[in-house]
Protein backbone atom coordinates (compact mmCIF):
# COMPACT_ATOMS: atom_id res chain seq x y z
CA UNK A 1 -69.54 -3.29 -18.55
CA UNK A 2 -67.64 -6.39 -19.33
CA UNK A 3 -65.14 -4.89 -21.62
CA UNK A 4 -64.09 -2.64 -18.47
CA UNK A 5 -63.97 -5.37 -16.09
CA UNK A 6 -60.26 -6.06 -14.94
CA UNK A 7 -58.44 -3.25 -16.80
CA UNK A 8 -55.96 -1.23 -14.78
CA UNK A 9 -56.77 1.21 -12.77
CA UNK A 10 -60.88 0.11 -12.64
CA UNK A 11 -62.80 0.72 -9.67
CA UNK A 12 -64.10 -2.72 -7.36
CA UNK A 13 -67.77 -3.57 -9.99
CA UNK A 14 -70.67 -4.00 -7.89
CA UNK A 15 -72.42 -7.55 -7.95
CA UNK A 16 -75.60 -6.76 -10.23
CA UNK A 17 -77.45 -9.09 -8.20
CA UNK A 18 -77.33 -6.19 -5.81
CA UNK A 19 -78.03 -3.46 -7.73
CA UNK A 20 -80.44 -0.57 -7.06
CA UNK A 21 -81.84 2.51 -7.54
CA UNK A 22 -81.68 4.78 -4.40
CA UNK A 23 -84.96 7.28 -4.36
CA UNK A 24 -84.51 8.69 -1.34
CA UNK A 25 -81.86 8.05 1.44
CA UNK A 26 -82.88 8.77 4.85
CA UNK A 27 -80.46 7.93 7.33
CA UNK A 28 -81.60 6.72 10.58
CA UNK A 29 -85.49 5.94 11.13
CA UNK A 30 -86.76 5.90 14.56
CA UNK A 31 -88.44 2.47 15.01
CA UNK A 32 -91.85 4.14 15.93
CA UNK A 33 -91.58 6.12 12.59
CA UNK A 34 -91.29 3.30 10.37
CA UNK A 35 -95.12 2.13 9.93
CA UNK A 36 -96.48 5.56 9.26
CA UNK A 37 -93.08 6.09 7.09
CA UNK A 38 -93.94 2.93 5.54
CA UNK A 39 -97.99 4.50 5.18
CA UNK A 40 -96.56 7.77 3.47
CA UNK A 41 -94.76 6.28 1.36
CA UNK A 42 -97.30 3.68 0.23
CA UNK A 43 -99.63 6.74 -1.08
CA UNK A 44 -96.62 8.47 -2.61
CA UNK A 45 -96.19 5.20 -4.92
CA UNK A 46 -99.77 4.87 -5.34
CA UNK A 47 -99.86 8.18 -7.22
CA UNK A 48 -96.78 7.01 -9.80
CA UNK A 49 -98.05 6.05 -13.21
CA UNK A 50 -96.39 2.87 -14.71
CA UNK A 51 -92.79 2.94 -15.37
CA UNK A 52 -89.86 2.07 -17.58
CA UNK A 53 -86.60 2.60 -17.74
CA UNK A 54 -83.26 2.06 -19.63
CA UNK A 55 -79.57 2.29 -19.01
CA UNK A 56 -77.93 4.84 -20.63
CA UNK A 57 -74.99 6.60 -20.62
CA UNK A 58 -73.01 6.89 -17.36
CA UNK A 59 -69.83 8.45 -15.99
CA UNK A 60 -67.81 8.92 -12.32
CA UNK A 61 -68.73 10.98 -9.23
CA UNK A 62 -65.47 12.42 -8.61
CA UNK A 63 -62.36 13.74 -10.30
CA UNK A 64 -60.38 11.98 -13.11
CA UNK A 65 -57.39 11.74 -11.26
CA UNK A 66 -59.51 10.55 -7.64
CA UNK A 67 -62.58 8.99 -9.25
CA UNK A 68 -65.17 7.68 -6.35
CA UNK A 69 -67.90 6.42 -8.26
CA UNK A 70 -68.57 4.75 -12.00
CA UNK A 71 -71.97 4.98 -12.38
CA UNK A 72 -74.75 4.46 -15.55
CA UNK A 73 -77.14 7.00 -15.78
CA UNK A 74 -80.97 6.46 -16.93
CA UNK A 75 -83.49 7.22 -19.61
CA UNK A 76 -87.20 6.46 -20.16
CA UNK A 77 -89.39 7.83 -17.30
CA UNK A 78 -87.04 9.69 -15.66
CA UNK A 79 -89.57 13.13 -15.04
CA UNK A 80 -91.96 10.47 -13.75
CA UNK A 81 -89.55 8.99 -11.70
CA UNK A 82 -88.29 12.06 -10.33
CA UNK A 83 -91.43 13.32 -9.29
CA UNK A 84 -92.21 10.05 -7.56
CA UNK A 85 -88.61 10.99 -5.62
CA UNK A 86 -90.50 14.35 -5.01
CA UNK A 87 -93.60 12.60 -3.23
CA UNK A 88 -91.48 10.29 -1.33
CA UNK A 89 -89.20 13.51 -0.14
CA UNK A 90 -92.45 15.37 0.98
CA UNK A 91 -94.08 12.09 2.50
CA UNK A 92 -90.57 12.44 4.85
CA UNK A 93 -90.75 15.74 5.71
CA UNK A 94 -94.04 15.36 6.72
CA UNK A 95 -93.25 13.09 9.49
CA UNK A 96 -90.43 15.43 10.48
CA UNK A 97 -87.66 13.07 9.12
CA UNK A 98 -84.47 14.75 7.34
CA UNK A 99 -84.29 14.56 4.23
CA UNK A 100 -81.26 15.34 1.23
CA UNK A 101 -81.57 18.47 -0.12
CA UNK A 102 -79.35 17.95 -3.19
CA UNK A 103 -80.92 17.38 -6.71
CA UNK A 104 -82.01 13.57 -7.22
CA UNK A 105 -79.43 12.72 -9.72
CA UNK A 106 -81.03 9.27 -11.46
CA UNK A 107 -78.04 6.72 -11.73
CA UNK A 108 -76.88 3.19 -10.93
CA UNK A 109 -74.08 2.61 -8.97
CA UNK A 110 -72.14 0.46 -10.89
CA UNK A 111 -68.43 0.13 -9.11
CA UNK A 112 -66.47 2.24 -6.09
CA UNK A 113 -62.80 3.37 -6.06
CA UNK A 114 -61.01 2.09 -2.55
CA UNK A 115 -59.39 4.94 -1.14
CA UNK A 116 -55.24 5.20 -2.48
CA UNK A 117 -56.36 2.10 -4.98
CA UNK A 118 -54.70 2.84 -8.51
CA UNK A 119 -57.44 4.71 -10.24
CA UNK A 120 -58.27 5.73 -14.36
CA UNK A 121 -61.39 7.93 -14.18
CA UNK A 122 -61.03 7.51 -17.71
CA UNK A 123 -62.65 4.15 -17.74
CA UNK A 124 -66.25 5.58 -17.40
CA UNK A 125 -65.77 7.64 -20.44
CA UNK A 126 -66.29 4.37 -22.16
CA UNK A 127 -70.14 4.32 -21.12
CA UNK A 128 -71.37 7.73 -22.38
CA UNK A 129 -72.55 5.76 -25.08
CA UNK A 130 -74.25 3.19 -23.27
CA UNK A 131 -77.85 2.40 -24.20
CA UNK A 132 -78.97 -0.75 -22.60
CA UNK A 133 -82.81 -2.30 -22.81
CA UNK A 134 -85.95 -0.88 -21.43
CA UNK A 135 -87.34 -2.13 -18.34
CA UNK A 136 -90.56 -1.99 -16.47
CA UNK A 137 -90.65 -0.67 -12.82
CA UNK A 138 -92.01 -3.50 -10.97
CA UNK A 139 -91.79 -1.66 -7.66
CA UNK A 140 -90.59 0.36 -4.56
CA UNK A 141 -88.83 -1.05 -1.75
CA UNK A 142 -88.14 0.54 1.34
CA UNK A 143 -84.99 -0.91 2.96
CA UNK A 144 -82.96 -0.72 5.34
CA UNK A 145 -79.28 -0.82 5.20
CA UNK A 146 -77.17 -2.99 7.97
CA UNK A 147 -73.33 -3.96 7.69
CA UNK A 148 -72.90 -7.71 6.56
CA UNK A 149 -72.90 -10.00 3.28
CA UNK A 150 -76.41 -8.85 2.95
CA UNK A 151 -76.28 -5.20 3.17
CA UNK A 152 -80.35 -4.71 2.82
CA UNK A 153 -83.40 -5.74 4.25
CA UNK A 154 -86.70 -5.14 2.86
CA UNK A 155 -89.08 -3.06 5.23
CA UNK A 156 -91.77 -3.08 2.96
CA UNK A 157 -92.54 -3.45 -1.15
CA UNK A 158 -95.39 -1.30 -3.07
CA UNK A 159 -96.26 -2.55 -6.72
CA UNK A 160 -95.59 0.71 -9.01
CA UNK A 161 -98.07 -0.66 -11.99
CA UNK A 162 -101.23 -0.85 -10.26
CA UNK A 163 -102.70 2.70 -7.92
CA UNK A 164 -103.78 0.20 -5.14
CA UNK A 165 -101.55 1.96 -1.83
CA UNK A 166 -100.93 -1.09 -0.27
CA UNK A 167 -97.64 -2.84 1.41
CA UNK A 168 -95.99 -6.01 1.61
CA UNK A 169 -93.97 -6.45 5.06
CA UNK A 170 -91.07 -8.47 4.15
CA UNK A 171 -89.44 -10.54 6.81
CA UNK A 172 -85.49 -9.08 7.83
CA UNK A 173 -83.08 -10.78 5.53
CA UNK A 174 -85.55 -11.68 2.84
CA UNK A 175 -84.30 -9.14 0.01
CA UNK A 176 -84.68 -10.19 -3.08
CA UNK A 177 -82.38 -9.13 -5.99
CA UNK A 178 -82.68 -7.43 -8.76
CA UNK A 179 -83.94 -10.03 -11.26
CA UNK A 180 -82.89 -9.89 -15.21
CA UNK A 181 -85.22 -7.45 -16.42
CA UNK A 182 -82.78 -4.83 -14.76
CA UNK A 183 -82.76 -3.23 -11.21
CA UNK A 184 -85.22 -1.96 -8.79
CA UNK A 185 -85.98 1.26 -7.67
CA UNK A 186 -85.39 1.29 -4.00
């Protein structure tokens, strides 16, 4: 990415110290719902075999002339992952919660477009080539999102090597970031 930092016409580059992978979004969680949300989702992770995963690739969400989105797309694990997205869906739906019915498209948001901001969809073309290192995944958070310099807090945090379905509460404004070994399924 640092070759398309500060050209003309790039979109605002997310801080990787807040990067993420986004599994499942689910909107708004009734407060009662969260510990057996939390529960569901603990035996949903439990059942994912040990993952890694890669950079690679990457493109916009959007047109060329309006681009949104520059985003990286992934490689490794990405059926396992996906499926794991399929058991955290289901866990959802079983406690009545709405859930996305589009595809899970695997990417990292790397950088947004402002609205009437001078835009070159073009940059992104420069990452189809991407490959960047592989990376174990460490583990699943769930968060929740709030306005604010710290957009996330961790609800709870289930290790994706071992099959023990446990959680880790996390106290609110404790999120950690993504570390150098590369981001974090969320």
């Amino acid at each position: 990415m640092a070759p398309l930092r500060g050209l003309p016409g790039a979109p605002r580059w997310s801080d990787a110290q807040r990067w993420h992978l986004t599994l499942l979004f689910l909107g708004a969680v009734p407060r009662e719902q969260v510990p057996r949300l939390a529960n569901a989702a603990a035996a949903a992770v439990a059942a994912a075999p040990p993952l890694r995963l890669r950079l690679a690739g990457g493109g916009r969400f959007g047109s060329l002339r309006r681009p949104q989105v520059a985003w990286a797309g992934l490689a490794g694990d990405v059926a396992e992952l996906t499926d794991l997205t399929a058991r955290l869906a289901a866990a959802a739906r079983s406690l009545d919660l709405p859930v996305e019915e589009r595809p899970f498209r695997p990417h990292l948001t790397l950088g947004r477009w402002r609205p009437r901001q001078p835009a070159d969809g073009r940059l992104t073309d420069r990452l189809a080539d991407y490959r960047g290192p592989d990376w174990p995944v460490r583990e699943v958070r769930l968060l929740e999102s709030r306005p604010g310099p710290q957009p996330y807090d961790v609800v709870a945090t289930w290790p994706v090597t071992t099959r023990t379905p446990w959680a880790r509460p996390c106290s609110p404004g404790r999120a950690r970031p993504a570390g150098p070994a590369g981001p974090r399924p969320a």
